[in-house]
Protein backbone atom coordinates (compact mmCIF):
# COMPACT_ATOMS: atom_id res chain seq x y z
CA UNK A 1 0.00 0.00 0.00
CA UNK A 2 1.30 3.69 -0.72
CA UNK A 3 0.45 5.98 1.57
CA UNK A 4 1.17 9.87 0.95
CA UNK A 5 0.40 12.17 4.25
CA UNK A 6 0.54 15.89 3.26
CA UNK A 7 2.82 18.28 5.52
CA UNK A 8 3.40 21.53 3.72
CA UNK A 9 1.54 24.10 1.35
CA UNK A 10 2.88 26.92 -0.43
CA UNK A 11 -0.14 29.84 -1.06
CA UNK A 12 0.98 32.60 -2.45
CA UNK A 13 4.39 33.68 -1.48
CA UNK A 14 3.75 31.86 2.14
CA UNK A 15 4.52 28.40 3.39
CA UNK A 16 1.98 26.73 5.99
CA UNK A 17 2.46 23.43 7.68
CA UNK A 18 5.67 21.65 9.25
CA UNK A 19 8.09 24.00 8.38
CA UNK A 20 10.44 22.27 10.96
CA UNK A 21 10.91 19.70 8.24
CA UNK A 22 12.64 22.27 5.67
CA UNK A 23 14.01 25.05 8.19
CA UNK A 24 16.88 23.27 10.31
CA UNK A 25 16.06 25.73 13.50
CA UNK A 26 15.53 24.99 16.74
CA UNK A 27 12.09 27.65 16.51
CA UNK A 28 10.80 24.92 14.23
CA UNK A 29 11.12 21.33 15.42
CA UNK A 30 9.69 19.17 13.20
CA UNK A 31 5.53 17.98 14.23
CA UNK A 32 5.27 14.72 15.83
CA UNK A 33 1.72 14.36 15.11
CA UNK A 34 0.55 13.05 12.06
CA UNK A 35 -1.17 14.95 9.50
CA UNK A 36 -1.19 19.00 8.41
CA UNK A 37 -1.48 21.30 11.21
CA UNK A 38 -0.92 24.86 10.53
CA UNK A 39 -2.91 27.52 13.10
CA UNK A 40 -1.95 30.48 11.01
CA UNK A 41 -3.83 28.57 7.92
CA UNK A 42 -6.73 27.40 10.07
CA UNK A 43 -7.21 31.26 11.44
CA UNK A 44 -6.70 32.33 7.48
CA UNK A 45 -9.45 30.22 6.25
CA UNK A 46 -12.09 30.14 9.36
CA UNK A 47 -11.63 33.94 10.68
CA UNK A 48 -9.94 36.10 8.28
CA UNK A 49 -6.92 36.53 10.23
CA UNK A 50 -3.93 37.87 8.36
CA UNK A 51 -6.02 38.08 5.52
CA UNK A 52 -3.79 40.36 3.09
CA UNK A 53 -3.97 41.37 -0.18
CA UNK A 54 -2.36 39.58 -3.05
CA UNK A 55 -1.57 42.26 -5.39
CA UNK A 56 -4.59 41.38 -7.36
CA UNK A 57 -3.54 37.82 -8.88
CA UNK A 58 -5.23 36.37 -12.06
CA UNK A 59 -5.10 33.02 -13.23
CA UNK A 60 -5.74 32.58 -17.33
CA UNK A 61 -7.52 29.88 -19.28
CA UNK A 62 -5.39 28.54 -22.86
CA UNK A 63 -6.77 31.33 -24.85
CA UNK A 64 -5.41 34.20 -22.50
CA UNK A 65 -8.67 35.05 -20.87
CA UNK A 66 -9.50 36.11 -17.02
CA UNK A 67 -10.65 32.62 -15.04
CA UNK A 68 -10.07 33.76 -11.36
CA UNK A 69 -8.66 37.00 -10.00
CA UNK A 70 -7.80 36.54 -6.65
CA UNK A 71 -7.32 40.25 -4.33
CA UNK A 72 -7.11 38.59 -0.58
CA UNK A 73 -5.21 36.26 0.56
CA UNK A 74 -8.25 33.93 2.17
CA UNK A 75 -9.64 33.49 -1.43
CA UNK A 76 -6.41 32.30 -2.88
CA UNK A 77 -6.29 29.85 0.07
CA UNK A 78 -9.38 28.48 0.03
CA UNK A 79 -8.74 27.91 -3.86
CA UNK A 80 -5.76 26.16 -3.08
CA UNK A 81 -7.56 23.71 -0.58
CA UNK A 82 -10.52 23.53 -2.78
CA UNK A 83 -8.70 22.57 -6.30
CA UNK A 84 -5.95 19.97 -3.91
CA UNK A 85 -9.30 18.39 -2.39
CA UNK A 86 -10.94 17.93 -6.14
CA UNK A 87 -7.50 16.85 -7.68
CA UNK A 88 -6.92 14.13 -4.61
């Protein structure tokens, strides 16, 4: 059996997860509980904290055209989380 477990996501120009796994720091020891666990995301998505903008990003279809424009941060999030959940 192949098991994957997800630990980190990049949104924008910010990483979320177990950052203790890529930053050799004592401030980040690596999680010891299984699965993603990232408060800063979790307040993000669920309350709006740090909400910032994005410098108004826009994602294009083949033939150049506007798909998504993204201005906050919590919208690009919870488009990252929506299209991983679809594509898993």
């Amino acid at each position: 059996m192949n098991l994957m477990e997800f630990k980190i996501a990049v949104i924008g120009s910010k990483m979320y997860g177990d950052l203790g796994l890529i930053i050799k720091d004592h401030n980040y020891p690596p999680q010891t509980e299984k699965g993603f666990h990232d408060e800063t995301l979790n307040g993000l998505i669920n309350k709006g904290t740090d909400n910032i903008p994005v410098n108004d990003l826009i994602v294009k279809d083949r033939e150049g055209r506007q798909s998504i424009h993204f201005r906050q941060m919590k919208e690009l999030a919870e488009e990252y989380l929506t299209v991983l959940s679809i594509a898993h």
